[in-house]
Protein backbone atom coordinates (compact mmCIF):
# COMPACT_ATOMS: atom_id res chain seq x y z
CA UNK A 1 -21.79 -10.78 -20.59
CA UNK A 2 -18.31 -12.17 -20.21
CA UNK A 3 -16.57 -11.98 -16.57
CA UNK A 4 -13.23 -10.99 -15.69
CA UNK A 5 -10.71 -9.81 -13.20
CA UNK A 6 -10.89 -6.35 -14.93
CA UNK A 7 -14.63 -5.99 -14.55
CA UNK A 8 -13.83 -5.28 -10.45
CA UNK A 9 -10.47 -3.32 -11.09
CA UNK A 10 -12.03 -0.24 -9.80
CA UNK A 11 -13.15 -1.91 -6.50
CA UNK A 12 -9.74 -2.83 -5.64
CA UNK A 13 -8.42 0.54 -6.21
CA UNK A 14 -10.82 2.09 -4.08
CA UNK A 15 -9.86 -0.51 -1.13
CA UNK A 16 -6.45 0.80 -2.02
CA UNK A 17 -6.99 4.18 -2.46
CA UNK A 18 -7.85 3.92 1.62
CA UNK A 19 -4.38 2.73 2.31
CA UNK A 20 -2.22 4.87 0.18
CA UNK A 21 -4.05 7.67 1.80
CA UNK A 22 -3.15 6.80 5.34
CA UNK A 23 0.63 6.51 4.05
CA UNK A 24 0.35 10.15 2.66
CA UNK A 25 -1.07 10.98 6.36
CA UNK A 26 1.93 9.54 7.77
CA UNK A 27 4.44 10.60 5.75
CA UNK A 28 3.37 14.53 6.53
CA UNK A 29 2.77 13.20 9.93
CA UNK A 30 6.64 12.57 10.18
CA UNK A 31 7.67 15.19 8.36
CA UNK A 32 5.50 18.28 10.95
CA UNK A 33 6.65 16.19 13.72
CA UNK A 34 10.17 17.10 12.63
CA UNK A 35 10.53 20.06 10.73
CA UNK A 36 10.45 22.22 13.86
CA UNK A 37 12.88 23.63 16.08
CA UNK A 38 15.96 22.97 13.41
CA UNK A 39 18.57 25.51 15.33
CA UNK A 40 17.83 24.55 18.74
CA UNK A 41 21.15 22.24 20.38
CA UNK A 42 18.56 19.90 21.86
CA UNK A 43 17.07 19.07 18.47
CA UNK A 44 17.20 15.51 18.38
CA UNK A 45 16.84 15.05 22.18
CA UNK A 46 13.32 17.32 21.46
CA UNK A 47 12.35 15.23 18.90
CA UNK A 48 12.50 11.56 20.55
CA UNK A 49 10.66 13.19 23.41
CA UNK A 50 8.24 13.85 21.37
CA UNK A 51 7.94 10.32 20.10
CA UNK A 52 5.07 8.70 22.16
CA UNK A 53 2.64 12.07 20.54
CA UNK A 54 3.86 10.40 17.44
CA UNK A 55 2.79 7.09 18.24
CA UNK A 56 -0.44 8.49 19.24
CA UNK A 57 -1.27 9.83 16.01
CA UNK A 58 -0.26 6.96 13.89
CA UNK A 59 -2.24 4.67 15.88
CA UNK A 60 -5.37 7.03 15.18
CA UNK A 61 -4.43 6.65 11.78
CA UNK A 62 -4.54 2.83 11.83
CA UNK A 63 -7.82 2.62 13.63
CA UNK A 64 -9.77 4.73 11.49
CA UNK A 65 -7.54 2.80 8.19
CA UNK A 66 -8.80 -0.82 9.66
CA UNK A 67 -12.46 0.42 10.31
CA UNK A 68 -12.65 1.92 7.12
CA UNK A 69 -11.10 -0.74 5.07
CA UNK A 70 -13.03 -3.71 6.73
CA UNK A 71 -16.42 -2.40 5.61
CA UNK A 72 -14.82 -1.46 2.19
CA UNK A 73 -13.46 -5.25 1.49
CA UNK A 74 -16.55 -6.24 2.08
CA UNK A 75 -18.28 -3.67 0.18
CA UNK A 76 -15.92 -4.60 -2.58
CA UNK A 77 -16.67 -8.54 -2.55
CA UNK A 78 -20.19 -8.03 -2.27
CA UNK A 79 -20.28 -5.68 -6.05
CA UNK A 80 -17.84 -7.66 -7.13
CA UNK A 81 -20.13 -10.86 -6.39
CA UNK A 82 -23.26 -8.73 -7.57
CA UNK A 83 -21.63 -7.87 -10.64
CA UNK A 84 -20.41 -11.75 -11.90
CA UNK A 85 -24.13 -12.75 -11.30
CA UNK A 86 -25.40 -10.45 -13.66
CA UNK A 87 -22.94 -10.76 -16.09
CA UNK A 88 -24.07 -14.60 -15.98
CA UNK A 89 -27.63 -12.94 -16.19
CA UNK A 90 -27.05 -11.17 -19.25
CA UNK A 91 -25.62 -14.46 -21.10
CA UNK A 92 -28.38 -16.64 -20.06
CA UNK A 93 -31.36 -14.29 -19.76
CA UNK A 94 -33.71 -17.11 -18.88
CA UNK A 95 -32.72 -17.35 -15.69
CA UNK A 96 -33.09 -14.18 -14.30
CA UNK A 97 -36.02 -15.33 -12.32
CA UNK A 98 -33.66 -17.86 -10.46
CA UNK A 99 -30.75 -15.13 -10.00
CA UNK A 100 -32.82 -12.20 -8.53
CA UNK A 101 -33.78 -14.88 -5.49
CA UNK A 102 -30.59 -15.19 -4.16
CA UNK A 103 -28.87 -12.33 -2.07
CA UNK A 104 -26.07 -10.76 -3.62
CA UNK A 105 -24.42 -10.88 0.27
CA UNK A 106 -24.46 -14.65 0.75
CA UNK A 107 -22.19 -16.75 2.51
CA UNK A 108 -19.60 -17.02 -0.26
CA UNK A 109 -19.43 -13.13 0.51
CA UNK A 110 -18.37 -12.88 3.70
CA UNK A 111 -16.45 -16.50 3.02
CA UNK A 112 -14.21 -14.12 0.93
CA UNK A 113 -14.47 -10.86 2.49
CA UNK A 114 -13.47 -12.57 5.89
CA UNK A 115 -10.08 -14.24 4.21
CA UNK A 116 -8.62 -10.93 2.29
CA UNK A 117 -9.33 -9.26 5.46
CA UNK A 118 -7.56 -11.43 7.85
CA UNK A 119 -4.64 -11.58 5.38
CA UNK A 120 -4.34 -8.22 5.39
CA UNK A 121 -4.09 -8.15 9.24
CA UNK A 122 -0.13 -8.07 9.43
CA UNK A 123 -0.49 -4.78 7.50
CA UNK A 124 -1.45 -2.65 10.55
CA UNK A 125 0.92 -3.72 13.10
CA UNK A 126 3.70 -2.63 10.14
CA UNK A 127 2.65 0.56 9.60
CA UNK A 128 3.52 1.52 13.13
CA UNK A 129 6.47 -0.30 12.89
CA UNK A 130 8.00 0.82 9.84
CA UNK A 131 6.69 4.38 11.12
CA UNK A 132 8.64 4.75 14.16
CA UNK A 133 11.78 3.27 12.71
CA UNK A 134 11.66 6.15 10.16
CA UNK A 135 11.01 8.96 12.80
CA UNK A 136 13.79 7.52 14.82
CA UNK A 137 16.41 6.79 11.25
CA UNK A 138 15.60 10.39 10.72
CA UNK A 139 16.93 11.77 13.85
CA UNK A 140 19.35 9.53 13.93
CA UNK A 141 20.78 10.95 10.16
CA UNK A 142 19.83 14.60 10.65
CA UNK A 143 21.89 14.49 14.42
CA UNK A 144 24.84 12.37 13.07
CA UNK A 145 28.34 14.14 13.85
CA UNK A 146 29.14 14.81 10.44
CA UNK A 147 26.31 16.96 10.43
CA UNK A 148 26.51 20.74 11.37
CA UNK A 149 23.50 23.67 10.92
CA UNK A 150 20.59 23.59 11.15
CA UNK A 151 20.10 23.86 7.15
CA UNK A 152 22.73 20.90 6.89
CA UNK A 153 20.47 18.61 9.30
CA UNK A 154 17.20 19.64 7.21
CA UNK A 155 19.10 18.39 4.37
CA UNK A 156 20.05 15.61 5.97
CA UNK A 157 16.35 14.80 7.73
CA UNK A 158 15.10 15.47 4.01
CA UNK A 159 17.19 12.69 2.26
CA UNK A 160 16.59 10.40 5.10
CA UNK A 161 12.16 10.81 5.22
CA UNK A 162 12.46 10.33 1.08
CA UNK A 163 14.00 7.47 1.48
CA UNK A 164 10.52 6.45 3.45
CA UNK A 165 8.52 8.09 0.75
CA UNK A 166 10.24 6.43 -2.10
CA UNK A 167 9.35 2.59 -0.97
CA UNK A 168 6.38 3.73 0.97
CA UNK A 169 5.78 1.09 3.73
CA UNK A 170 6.90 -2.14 2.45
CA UNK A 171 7.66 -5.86 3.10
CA UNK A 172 4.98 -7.62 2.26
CA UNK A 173 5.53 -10.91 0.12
CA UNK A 174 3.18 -12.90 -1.49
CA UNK A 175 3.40 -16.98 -1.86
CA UNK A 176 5.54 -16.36 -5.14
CA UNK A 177 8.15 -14.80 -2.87
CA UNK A 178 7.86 -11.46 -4.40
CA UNK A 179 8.11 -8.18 -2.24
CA UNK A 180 5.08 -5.68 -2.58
CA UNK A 181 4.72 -1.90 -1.37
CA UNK A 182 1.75 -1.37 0.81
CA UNK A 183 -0.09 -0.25 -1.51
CA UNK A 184 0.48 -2.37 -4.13
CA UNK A 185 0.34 -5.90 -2.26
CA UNK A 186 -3.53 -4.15 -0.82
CA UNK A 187 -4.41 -3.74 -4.53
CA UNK A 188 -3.02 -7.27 -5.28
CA UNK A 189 -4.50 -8.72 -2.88
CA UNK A 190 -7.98 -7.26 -3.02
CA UNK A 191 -8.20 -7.84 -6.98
CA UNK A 192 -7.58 -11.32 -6.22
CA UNK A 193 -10.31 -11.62 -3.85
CA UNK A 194 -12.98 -9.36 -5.87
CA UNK A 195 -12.25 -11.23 -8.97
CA UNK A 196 -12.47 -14.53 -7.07
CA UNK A 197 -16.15 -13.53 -6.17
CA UNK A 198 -17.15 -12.75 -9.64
CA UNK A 199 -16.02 -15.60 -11.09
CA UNK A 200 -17.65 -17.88 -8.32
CA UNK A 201 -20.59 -16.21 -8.88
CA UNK A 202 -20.94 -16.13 -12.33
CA UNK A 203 -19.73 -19.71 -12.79
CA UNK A 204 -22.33 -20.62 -10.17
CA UNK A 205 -25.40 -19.28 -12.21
CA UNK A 206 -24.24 -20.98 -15.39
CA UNK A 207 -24.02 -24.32 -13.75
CA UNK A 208 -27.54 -23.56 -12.20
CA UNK A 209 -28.82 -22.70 -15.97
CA UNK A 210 -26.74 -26.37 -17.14
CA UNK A 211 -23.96 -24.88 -18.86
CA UNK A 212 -21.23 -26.68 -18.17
CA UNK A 213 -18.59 -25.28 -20.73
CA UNK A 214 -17.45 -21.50 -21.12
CA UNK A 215 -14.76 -19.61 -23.17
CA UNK A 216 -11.49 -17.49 -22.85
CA UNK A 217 -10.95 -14.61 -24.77
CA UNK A 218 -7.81 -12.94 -26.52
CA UNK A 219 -6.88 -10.18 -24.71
CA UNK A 220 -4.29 -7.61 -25.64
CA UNK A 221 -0.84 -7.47 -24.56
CA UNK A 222 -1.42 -11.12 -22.82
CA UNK A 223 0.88 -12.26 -20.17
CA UNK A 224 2.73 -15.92 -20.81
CA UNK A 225 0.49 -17.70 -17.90
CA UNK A 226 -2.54 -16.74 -19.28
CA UNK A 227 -1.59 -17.14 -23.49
CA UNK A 228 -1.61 -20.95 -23.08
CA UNK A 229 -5.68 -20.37 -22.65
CA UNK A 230 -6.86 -17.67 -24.88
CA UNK A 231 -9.69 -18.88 -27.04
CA UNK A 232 -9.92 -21.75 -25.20
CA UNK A 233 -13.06 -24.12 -24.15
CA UNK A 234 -12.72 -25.04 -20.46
CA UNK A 235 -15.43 -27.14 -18.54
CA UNK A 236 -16.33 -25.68 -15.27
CA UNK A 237 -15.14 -28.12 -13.13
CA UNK A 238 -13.85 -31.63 -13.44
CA UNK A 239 -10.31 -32.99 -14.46
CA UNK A 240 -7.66 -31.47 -15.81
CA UNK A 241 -6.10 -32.16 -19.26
CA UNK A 242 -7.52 -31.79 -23.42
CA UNK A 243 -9.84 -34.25 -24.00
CA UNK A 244 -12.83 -34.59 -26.92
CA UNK A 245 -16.32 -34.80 -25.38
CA UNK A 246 -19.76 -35.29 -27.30
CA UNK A 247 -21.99 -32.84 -25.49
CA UNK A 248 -25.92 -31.89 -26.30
CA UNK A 249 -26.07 -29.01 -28.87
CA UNK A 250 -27.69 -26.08 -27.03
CA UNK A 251 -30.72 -25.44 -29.17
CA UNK A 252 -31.33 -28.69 -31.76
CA UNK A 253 -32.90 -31.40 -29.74
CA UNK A 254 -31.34 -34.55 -30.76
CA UNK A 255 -27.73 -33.42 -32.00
CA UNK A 256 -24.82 -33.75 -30.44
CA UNK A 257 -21.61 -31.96 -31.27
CA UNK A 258 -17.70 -32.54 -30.43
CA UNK A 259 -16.03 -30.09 -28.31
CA UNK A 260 -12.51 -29.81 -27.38
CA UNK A 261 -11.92 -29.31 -23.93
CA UNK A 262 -8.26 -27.97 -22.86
CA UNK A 263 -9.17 -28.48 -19.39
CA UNK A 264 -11.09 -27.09 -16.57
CA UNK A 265 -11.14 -23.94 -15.17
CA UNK A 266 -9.72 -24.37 -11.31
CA UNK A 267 -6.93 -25.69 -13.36
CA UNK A 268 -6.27 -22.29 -15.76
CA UNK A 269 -6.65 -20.82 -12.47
CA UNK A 270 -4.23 -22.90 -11.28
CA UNK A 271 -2.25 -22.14 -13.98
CA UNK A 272 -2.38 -18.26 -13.71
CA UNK A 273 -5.27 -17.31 -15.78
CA UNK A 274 -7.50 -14.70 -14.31
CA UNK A 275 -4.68 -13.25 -12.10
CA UNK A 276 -5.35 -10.11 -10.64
CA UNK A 277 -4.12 -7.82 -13.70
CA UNK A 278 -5.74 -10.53 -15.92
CA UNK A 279 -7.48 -8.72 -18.84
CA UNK A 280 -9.02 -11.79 -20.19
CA UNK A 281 -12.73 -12.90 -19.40
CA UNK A 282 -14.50 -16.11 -19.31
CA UNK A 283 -18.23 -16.67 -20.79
CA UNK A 284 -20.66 -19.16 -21.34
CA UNK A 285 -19.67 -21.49 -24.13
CA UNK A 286 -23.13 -22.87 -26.11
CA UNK A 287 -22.01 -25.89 -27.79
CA UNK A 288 -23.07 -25.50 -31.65
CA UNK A 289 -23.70 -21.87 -31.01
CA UNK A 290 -20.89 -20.15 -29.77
CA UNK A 291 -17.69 -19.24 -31.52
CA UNK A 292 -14.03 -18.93 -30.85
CA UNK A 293 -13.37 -15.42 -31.72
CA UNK A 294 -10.45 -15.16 -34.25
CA UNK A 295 -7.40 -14.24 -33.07
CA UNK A 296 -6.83 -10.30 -32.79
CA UNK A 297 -3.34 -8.52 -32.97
CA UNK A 298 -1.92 -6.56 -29.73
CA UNK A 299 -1.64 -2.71 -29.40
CA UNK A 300 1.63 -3.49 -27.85
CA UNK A 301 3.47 -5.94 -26.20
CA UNK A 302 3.29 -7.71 -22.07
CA UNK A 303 6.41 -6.16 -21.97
CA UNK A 304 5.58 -1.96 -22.75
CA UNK A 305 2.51 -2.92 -20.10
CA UNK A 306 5.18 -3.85 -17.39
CA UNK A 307 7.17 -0.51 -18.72
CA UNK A 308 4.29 1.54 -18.07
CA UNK A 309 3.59 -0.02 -14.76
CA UNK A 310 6.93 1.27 -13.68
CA UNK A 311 6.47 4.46 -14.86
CA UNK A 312 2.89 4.88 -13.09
CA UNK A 313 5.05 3.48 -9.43
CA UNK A 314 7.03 6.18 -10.25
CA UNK A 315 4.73 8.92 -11.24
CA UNK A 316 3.42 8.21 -7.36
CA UNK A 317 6.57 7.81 -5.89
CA UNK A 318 7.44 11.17 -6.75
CA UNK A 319 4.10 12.89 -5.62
CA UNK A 320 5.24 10.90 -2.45
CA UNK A 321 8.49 13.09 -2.16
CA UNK A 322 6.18 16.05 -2.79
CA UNK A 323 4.14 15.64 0.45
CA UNK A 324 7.57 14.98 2.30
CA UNK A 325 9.09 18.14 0.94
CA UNK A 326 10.35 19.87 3.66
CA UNK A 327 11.32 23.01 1.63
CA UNK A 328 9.91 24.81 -1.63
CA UNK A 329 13.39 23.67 -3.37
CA UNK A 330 12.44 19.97 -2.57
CA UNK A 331 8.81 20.09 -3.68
CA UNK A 332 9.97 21.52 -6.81
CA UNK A 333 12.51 19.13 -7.78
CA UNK A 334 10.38 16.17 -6.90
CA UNK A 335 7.05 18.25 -8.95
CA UNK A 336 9.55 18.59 -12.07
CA UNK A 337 10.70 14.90 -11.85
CA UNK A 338 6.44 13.54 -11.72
CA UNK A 339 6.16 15.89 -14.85
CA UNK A 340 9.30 13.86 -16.46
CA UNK A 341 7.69 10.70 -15.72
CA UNK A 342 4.66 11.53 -17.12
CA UNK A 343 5.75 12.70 -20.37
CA UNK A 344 7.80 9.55 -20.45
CA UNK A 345 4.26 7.64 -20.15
CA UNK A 346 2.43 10.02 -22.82
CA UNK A 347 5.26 8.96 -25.57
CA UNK A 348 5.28 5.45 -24.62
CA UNK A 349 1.00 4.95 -25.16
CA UNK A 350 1.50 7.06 -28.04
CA UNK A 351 4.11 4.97 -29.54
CA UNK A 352 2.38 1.79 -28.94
CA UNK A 353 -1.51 2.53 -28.97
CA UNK A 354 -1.39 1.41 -25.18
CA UNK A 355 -4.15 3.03 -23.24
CA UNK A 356 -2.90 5.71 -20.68
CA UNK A 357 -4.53 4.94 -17.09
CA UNK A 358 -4.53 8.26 -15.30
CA UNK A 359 -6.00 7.06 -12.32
CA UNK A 360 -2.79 4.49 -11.54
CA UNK A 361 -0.30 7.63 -11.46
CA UNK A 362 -2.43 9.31 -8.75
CA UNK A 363 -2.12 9.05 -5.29
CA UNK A 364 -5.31 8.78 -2.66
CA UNK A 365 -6.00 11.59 -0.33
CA UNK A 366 -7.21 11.43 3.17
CA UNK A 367 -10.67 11.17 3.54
């Protein structure tokens, strides 16, 4: 059985799933906190008082978010570990034996599990941050001079706490020097890490079996980091660069075959292959045995997957405005405008064959 990063997508969801919840928790925790006592003079005086309760709760928030997500990484790293072993098990069935004997939670487990969650450290003390700032932007909008009535400072308060609920918590950049949402750079972040695990583990148990060579697939819609590689042969380690090798054929004793090698696979890693959207997989490559698969044409195109990863952000953002309604009239409008976005995401897949993803235009609830 072939590994890839999409084999563990659902792991990293569910890691993410925990923080997008807590968001939702503090969005509505900003908005109760404020949408009280709207004709009283003292308003905004009222409000900053009640400030350090806020605190309070948003710090509850984070510890049960950190708790919860540390056992969940390494929950995640751990399947994701299991799960590249056996796909190495079900390509090379002879040495299940071997594979069953070593613990799915070894040290390359909590090597992993230790390093997303330490890297995701900086995430906490933001949330409280970016929190407070919003809760204090808010007051600061809704008690402006310009601003008269209590329905006028609602308004005001409203378009001030969707700005918050439109970007979520955010500034987060990875080494590329692109900015993330909170959510998003979790998800990122974790797929990297749970895909990291299966790989090492499956590559592990094919170089214990002495298979040295494995196999990229065509996937659909390919990215241009990973298309250089598709239906390539890659040793498992050694130097870069295409080279010819002479290798043992794997069942005729006495018969050698020549393989092209386009290099190894820390360097297609390297390169971008198996990012963490990577559809692709790797599998062992039997040298007189195996096949490269023919080439296979795409449902769409990299670039309708990026359009309909927009219009998923969007699909959320939206049901982010809805928990920071403050009125009917605002949960409507934003209700109508996740409807929109949806339908926009229903013509798109059926337009290009694309599969529609449900589960990436929800948002988590608390637990």
């Amino acid at each position: 059985m072939p590994v890839s990063p999409a084999m563990s997508e659902d792991l990293a969801a569910a890691v993410a799933d925990l923080y997008e919840a807590a968001q939702g928790v503090l969005i509505q925790q900003i908005r109760d906190a404020l949408n009280e006592g709207w004709d009283s003079p003292l308003w905004a005086q009222l409000k900053m008082a009640q400030l350090g309760t806020l605190q309070s709760a948003i710090n509850e928030v984070i510890v049960a978010l950190q708790a919860n997500a540390s056992g969940a990484i390494h929950q995640a790293v751990a399947e994701a570990y299991n799960r590249g072993t056996q796909a190495a098990v079900a390509e090379l069935g002879a040495i299940a034996p071997t594979v069953a004997a070593i613990p799915a939670g070894s040290h390359a487990v909590d090597r992993i599990a230790q390093s997303l969650i330490d890297d995701t450290g900086p995430v906490y003390t933001r949330i409280l941050r970016q929190s407070t700032d919003v809760y204090r932007a808010v007051i600061g909008r809704a008690s402006a001079p310009a601003v008269l009535g209590a329905q006028t400072r609602r308004q005001a308060a409203q378009a001030a706490l969707d700005q918050f609920a439109n970007r979520g918590v955010t500034g987060f950049v990875d080494r590329a020097g692109r900015a993330w949402d909170m959510r998003s750079y979790i998800e990122m972040a974790t797929r990297s890490a749970v895909a990291r695990a299966s790989v090492e583990a499956h590559t592990e148990r094919l170089g214990a079996a002495g298979v040295d060579l494995v196999i990229v697939s065509q996937a659909p819609e390919e990215c241009p980091l990973c298309r250089p590689w598709e239906r390539k042969i890659l040793a498992r380690t050694g130097a870069p660069g295409v080279r010819q090798v002479q290798v043992q054929h794997a069942t005729e004793d006495d018969r050698t075959v020549t393989v092209t090698v386009a290099g190894s696979l820390p360097e297609a890693r390297a390169a971008g292959l198996l990012h963490p959207n990577c559809r692709h997989t790797v599998s062992a490559y039997l040298p007189g045995v195996s096949r490269i698969p023919k080439a296979q044409p795409s449902r769409g195109t990299f670039e309708d997957t990026q359009k309909q990863r927009y219009l998923e952000r969007q699909v959320r953002k939206w049901k982010r405005r809805q928990d920071a309604a403050m009125d009917d009239a605002a949960r409507t409008a934003a209700r109508a405008r996740v409807r929109a976005y949806q339908a926009k995401i229903r013509e798109l897949t059926a337009d290009t064959g694309l599969p529609r993803k449900s589960h990436r235009e929800q948002i988590a609830t608390a637990r």
